[in-house]
Protein backbone atom coordinates (compact mmCIF):
# COMPACT_ATOMS: atom_id res chain seq x y z
CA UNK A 1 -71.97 11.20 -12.68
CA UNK A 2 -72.01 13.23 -15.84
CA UNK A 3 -70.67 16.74 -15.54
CA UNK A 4 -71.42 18.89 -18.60
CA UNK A 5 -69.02 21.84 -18.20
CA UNK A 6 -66.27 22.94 -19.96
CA UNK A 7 -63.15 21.01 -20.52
CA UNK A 8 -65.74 18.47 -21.22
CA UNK A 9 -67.29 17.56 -24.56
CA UNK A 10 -70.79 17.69 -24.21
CA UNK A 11 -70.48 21.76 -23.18
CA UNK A 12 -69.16 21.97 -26.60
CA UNK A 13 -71.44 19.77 -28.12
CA UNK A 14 -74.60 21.35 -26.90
CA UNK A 15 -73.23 25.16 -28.12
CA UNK A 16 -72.80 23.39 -31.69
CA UNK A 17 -75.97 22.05 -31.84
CA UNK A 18 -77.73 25.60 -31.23
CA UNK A 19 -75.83 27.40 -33.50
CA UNK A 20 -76.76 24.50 -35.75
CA UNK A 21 -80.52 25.45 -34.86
CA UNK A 22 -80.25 28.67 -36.00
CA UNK A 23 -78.40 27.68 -39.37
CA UNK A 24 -74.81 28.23 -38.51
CA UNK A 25 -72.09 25.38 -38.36
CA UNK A 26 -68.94 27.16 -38.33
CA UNK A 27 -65.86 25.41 -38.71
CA UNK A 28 -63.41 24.92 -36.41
CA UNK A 29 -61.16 27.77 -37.08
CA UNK A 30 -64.00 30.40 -36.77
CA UNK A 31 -64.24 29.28 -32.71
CA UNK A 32 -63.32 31.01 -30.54
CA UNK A 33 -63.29 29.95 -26.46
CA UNK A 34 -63.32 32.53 -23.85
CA UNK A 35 -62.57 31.70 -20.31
CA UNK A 36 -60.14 32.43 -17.45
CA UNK A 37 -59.30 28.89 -16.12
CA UNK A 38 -55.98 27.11 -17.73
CA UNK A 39 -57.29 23.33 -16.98
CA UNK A 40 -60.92 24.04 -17.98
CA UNK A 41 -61.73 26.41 -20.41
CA UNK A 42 -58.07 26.43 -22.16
CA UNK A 43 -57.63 22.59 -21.78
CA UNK A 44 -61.14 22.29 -23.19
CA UNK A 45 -60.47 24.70 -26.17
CA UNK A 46 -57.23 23.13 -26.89
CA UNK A 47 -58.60 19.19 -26.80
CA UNK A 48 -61.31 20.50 -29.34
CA UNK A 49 -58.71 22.54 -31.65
CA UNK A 50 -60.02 26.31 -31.32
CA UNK A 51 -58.35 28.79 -30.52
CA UNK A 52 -58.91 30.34 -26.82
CA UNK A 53 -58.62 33.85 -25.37
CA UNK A 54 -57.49 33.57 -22.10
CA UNK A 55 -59.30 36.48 -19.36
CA UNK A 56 -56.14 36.44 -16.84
CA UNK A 57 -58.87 38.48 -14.37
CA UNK A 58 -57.39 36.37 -11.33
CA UNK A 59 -53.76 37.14 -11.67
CA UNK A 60 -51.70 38.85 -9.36
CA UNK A 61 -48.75 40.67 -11.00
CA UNK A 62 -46.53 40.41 -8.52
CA UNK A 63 -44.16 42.91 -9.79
CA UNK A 64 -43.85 41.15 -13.55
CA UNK A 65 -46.24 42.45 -16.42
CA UNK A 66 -49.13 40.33 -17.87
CA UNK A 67 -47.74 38.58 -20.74
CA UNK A 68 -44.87 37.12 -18.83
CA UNK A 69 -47.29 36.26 -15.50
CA UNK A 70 -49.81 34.50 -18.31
CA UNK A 71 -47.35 32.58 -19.68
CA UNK A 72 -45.69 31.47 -16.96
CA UNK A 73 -49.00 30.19 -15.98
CA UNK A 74 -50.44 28.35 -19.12
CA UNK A 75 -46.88 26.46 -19.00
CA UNK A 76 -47.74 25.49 -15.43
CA UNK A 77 -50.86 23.25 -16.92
CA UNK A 78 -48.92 22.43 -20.25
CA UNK A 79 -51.51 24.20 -21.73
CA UNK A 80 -51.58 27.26 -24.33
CA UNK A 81 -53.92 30.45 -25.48
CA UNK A 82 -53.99 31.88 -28.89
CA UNK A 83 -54.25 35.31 -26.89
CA UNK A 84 -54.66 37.03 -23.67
CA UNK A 85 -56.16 39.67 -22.26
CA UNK A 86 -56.01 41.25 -18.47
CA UNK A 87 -60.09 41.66 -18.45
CA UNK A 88 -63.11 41.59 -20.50
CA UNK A 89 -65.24 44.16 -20.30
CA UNK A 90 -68.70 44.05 -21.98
């Protein structure tokens, strides 16, 4: 069984080659991964070497404030976000 999603590399692979398509190849410090799942989309960002923005959209604030509640979090899964944000909102 192959899955193609994020933390795995073929997801990753598949958004190079289009921007390759369309005559971008950006290096790897000009990525940027967007997602709010710790194991997947952080993990996946992290085992490629971009930086991620973690969407904390699911968190509960139970009495703490964001920063604290997404950090505790990402150090649950050993894993780590350049930055954070509460929502994304096109």
């Amino acid at each position: 069984m192959v899955y193609p999603g994020k933390p795995h590399d073929p997801i990753y692979d598949l958004a190079l080659a289009r921007l390759s398509e369309i005559g971008l190849v950006p290096a790897a410090e000009r990525i940027l991964c967007i997602g709010d799942s710790p194991a997947t989309d952080m993990g996946g960002a992290r085992r490629r070497g971009y930086d991620g923005l973690y969407v904390g959209t699911g968190l509960s604030l139970h009495g703490g404030d964001f920063s604290t509640e997404v950090a505790d979090l990402l150090a649950e899964y050993g894993i780590e976000a350049k930055w954070a944000m509460p929502a994304l909102t096109w």
